[in-house]
PDB file of N, CA and C in Angstrom:
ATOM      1  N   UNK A   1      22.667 -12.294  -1.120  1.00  0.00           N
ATOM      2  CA  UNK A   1      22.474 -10.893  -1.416  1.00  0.00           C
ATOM      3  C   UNK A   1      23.816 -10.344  -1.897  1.00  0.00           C
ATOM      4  N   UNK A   2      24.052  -9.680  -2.981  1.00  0.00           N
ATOM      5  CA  UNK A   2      24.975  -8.893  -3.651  1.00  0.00           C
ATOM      6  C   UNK A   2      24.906  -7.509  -2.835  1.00  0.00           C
ATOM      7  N   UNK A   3      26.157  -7.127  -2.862  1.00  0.00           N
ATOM      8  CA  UNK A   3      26.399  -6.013  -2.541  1.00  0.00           C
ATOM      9  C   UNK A   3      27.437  -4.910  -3.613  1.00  0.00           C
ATOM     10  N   UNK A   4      27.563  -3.389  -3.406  1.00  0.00           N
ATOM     11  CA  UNK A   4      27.696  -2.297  -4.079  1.00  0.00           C
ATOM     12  C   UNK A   4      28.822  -1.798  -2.894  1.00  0.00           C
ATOM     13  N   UNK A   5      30.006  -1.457  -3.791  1.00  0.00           N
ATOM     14  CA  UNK A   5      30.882  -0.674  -2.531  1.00  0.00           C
ATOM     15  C   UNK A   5      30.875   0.721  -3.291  1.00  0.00           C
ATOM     16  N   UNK A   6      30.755   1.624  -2.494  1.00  0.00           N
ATOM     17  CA  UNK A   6      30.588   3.000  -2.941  1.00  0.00           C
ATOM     18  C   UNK A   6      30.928   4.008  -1.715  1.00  0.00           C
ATOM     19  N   UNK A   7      31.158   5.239  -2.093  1.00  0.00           N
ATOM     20  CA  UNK A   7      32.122   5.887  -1.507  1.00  0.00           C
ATOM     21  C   UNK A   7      31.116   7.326  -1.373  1.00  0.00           C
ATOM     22  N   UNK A   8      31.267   7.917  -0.297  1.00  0.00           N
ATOM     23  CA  UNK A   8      30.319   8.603   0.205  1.00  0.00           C
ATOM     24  C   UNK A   8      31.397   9.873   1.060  1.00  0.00           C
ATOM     25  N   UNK A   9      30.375  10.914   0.857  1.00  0.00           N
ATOM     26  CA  UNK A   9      31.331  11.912   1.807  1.00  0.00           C
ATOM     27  C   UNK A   9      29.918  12.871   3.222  1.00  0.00           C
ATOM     28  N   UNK A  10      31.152  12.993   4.077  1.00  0.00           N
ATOM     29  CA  UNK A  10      29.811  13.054   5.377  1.00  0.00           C
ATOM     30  C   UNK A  10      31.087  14.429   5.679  1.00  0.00           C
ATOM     31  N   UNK A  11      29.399  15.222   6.202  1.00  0.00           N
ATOM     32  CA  UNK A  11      30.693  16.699   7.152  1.00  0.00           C
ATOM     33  C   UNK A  11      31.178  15.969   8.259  1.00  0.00           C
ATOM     34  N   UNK A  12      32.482  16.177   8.837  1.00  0.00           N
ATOM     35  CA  UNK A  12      33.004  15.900   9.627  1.00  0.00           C
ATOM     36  C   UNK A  12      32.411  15.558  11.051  1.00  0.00           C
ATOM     37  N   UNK A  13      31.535  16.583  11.477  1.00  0.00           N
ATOM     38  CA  UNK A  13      30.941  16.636  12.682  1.00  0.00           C
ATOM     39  C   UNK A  13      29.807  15.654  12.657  1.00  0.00           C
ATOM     40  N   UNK A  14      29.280  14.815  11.284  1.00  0.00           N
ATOM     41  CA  UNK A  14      28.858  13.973  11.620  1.00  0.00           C
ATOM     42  C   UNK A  14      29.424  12.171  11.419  1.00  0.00           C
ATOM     43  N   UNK A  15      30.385  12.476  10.638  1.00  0.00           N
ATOM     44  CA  UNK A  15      31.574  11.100  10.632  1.00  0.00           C
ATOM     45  C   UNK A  15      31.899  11.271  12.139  1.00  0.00           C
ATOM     46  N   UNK A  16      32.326  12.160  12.634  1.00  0.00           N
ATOM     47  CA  UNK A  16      32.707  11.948  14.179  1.00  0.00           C
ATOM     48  C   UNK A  16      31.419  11.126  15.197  1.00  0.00           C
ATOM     49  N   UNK A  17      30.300  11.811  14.944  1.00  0.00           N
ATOM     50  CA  UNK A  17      29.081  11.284  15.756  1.00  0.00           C
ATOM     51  C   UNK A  17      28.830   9.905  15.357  1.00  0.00           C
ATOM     52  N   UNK A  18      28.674   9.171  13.945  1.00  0.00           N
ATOM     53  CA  UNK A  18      28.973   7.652  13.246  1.00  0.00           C
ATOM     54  C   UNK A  18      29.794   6.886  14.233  1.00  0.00           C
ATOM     55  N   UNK A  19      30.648   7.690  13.996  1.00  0.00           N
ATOM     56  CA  UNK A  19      32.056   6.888  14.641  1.00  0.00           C
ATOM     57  C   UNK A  19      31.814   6.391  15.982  1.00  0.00           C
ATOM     58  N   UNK A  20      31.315   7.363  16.698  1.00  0.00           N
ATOM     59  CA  UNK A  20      31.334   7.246  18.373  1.00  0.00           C
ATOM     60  C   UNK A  20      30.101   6.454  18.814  1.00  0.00           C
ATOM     61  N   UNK A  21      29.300   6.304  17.566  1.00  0.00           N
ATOM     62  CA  UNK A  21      28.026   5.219  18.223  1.00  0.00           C
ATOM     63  C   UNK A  21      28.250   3.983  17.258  1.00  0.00           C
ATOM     64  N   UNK A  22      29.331   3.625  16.713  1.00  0.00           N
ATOM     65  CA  UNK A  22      29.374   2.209  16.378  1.00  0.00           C
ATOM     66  C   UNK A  22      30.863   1.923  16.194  1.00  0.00           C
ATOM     67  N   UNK A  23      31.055   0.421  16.271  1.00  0.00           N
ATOM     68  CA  UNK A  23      32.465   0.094  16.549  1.00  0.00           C
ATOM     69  C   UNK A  23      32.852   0.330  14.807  1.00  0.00           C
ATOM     70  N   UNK A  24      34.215   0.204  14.704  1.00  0.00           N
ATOM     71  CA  UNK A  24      35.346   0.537  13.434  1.00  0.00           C
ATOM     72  C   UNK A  24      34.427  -0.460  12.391  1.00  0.00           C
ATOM     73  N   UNK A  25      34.175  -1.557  12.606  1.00  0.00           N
ATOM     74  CA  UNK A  25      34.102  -2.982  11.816  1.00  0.00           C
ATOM     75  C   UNK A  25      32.275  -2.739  11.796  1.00  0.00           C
ATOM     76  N   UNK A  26      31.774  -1.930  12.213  1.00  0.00           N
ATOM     77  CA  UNK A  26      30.178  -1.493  11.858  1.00  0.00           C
ATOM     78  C   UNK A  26      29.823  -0.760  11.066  1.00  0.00           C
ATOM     79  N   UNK A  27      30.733   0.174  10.311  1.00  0.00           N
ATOM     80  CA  UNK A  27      30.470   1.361   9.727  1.00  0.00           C
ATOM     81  C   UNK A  27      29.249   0.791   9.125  1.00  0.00           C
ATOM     82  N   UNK A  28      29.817   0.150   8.152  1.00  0.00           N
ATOM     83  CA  UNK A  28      28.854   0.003   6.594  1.00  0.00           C
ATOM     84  C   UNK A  28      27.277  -0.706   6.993  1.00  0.00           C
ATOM     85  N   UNK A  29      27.388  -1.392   7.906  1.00  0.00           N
ATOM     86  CA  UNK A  29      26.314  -1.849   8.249  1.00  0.00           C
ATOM     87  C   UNK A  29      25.431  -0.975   9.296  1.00  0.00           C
ATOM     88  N   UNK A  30      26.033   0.261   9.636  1.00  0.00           N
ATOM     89  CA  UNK A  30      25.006   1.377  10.279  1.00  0.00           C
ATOM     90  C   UNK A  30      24.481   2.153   9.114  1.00  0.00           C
ATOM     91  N   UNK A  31      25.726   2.371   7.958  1.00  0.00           N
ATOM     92  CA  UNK A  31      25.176   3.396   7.010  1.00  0.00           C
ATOM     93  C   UNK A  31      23.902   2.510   6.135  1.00  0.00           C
ATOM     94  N   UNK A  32      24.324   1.393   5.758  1.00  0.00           N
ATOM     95  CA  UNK A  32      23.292   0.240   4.930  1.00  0.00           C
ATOM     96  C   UNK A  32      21.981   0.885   5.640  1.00  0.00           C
ATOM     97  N   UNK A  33      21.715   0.396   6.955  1.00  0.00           N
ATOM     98  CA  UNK A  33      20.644   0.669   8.048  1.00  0.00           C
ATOM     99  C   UNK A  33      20.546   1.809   7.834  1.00  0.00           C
ATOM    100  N   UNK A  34      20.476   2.879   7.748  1.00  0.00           N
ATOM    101  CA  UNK A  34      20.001   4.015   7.883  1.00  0.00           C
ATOM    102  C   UNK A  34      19.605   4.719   6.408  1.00  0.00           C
ATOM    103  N   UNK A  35      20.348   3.982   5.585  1.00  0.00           N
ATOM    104  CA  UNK A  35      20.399   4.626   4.055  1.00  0.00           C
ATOM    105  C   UNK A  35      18.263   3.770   3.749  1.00  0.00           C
ATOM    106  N   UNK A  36      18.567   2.109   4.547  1.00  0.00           N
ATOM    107  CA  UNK A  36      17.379   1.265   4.203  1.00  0.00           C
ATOM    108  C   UNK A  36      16.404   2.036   4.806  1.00  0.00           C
ATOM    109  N   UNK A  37      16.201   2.772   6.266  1.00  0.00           N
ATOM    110  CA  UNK A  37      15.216   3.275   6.728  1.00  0.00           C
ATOM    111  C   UNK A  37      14.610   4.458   5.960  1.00  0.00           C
ATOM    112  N   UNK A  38      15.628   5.120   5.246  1.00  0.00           N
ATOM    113  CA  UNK A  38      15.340   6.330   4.399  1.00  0.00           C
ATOM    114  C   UNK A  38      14.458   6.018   3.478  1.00  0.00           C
ATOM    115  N   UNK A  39      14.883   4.679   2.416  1.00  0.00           N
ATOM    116  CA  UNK A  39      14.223   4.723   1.791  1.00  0.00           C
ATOM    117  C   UNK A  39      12.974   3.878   2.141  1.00  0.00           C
ATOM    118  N   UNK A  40      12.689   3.601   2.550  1.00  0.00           N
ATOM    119  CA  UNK A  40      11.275   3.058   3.299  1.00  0.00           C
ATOM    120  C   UNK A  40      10.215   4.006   3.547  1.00  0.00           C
ATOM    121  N   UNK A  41      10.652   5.229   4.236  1.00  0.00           N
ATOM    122  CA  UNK A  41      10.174   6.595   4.353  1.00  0.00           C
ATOM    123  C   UNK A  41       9.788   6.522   3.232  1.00  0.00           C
ATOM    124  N   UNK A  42      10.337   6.859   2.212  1.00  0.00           N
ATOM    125  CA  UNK A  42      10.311   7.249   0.781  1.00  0.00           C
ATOM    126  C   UNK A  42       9.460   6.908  -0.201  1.00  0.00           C
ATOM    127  N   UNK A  43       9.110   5.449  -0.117  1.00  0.00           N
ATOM    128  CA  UNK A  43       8.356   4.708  -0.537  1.00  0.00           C
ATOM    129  C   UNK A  43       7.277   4.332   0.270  1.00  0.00           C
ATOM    130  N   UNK A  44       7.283   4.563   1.711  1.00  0.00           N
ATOM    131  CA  UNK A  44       5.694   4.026   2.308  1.00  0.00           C
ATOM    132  C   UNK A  44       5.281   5.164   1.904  1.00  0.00           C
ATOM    133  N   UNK A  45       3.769   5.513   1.556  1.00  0.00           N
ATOM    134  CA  UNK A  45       3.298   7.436   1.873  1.00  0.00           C
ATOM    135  C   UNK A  45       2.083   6.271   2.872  1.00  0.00           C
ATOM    136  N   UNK A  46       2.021   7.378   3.690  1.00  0.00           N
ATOM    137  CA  UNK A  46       1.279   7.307   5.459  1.00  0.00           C
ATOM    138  C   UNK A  46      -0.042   7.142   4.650  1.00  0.00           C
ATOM    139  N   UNK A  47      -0.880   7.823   3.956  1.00  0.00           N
ATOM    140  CA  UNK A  47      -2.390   6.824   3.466  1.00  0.00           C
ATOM    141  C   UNK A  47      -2.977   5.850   3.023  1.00  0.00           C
ATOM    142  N   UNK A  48      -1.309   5.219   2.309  1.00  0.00           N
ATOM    143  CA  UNK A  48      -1.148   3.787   1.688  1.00  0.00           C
ATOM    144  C   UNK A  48      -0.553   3.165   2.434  1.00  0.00           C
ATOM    145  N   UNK A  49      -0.417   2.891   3.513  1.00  0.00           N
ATOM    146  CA  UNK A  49       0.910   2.175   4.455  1.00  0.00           C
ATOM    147  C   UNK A  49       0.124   0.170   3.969  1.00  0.00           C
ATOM    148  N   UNK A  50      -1.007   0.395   4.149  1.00  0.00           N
ATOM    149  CA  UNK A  50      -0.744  -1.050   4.272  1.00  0.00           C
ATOM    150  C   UNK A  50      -1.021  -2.115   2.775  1.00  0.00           C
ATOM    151  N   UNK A  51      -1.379  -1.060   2.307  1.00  0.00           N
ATOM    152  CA  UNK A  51      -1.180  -1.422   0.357  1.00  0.00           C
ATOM    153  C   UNK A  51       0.276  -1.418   0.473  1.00  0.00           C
ATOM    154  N   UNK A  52       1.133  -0.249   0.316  1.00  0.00           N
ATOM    155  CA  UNK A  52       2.645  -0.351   0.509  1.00  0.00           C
ATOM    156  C   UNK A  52       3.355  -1.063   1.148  1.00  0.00           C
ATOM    157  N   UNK A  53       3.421  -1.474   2.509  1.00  0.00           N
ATOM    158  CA  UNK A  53       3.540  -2.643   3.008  1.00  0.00           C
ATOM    159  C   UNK A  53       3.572  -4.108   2.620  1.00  0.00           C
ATOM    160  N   UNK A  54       2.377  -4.792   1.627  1.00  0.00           N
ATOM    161  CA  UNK A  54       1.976  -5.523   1.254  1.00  0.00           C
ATOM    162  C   UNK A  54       2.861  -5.537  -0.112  1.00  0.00           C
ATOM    163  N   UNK A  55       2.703  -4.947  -0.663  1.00  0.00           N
ATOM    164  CA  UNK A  55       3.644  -4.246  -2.009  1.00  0.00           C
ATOM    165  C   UNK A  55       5.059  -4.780  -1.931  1.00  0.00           C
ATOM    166  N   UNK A  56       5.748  -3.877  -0.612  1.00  0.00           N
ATOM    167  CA  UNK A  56       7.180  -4.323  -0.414  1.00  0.00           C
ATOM    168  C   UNK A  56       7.254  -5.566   0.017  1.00  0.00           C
ATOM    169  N   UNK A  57       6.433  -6.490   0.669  1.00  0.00           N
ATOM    170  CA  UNK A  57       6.285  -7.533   1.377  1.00  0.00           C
ATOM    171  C   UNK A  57       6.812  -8.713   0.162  1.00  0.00           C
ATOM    172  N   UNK A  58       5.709  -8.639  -0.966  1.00  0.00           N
ATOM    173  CA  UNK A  58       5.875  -9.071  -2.439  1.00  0.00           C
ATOM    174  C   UNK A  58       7.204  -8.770  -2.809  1.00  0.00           C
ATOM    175  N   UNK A  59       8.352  -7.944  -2.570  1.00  0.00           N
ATOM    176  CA  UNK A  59       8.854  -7.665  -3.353  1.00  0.00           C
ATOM    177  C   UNK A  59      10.264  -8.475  -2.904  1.00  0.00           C
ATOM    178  N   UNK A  60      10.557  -8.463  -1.367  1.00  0.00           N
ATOM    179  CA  UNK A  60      11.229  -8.778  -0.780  1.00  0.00           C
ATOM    180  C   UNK A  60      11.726 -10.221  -0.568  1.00  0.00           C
ATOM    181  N   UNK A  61      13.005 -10.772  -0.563  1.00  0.00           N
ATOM    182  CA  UNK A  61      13.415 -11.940  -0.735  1.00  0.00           C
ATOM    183  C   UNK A  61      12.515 -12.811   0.245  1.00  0.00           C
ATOM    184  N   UNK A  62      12.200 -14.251  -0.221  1.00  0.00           N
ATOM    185  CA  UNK A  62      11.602 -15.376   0.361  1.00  0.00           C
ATOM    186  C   UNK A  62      12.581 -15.511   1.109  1.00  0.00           C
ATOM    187  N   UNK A  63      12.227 -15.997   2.601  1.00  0.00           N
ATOM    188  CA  UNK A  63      12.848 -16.493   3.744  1.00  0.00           C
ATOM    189  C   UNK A  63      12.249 -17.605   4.208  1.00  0.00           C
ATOM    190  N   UNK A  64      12.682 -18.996   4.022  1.00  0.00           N
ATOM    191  CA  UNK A  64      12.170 -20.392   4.728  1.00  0.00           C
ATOM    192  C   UNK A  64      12.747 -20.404   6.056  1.00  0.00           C
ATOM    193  N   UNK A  65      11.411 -21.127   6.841  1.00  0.00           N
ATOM    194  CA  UNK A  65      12.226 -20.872   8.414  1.00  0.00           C
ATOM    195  C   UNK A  65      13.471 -21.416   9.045  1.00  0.00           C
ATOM    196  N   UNK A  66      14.533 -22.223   8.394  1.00  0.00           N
ATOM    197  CA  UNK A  66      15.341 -22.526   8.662  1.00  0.00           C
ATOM    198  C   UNK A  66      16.466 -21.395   8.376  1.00  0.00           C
ATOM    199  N   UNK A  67      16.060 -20.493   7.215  1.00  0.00           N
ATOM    200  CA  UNK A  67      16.775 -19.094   7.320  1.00  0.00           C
ATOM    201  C   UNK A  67      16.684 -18.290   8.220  1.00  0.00           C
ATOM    202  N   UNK A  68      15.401 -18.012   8.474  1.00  0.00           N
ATOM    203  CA  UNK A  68      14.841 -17.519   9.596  1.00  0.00           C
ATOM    204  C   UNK A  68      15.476 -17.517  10.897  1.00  0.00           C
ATOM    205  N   UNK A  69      15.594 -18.841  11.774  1.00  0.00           N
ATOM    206  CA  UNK A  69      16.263 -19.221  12.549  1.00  0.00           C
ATOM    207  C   UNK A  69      17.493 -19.366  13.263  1.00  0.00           C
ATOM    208  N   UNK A  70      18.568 -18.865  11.821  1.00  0.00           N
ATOM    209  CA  UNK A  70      19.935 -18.919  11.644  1.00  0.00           C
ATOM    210  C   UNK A  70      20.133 -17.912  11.533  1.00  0.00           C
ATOM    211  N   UNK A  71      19.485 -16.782  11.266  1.00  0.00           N
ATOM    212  CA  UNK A  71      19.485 -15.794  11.570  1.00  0.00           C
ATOM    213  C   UNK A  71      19.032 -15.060  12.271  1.00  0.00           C
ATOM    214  N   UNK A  72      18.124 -15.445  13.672  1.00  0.00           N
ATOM    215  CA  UNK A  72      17.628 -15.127  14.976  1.00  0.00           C
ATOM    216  C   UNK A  72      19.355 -15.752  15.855  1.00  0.00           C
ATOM    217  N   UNK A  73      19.590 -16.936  15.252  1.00  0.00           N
ATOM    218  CA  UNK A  73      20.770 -17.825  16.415  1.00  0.00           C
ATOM    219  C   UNK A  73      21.946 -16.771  15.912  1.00  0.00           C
ATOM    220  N   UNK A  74      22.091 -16.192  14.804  1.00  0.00           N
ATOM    221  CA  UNK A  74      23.336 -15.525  14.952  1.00  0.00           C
ATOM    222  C   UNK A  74      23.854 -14.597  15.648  1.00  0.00           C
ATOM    223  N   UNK A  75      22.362 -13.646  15.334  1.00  0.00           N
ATOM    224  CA  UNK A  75      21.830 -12.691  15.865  1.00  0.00           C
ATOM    225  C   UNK A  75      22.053 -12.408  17.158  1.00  0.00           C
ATOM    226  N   UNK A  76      22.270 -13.125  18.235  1.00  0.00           N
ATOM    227  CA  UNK A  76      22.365 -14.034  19.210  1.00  0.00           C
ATOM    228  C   UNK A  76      23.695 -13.798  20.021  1.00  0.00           C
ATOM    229  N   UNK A  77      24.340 -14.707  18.907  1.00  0.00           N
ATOM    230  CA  UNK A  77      25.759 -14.835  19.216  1.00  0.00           C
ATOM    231  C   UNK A  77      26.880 -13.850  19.108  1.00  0.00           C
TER     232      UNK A  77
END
């Protein structure tokens, strides 16, 4: 997976709240997470959930279970 570095601005009072629920070396991977849940919102609509579902399912990288796995064991560790 490729990634995008990009630069973002937050009011203070909520960079402070970021900060205090994840360690220094988490940032990007809380904002990733939360930016991904947004758009999920965005794209399921609640009458289509499981057409949409199915949709994104298709769309989303193939995972063989040995990926799978290595990434439950990391997960882990």
């Amino acid at each position: 997976m490729s990634y995008k570095r990009i630069t973002v601005s937050l009011p203070d009072y909520l960079y402070e709240d970021m900060l205090a629920l994840t360690p220094t070396r988490g940032v990007s991977g809380y904002v990733a997470e939360a930016v991904q849940k947004r758009v999920l919102q965005q794209k399921v609509k609640p009458e289509d959930a499981v057409t949409n579902f199915l949709a994104l399912r298709a769309e989303s990288p193939k995972k063989n279970i040995k990926q799978i796995l290595n990434a439950i064991h990391k997960g882990r560790t």
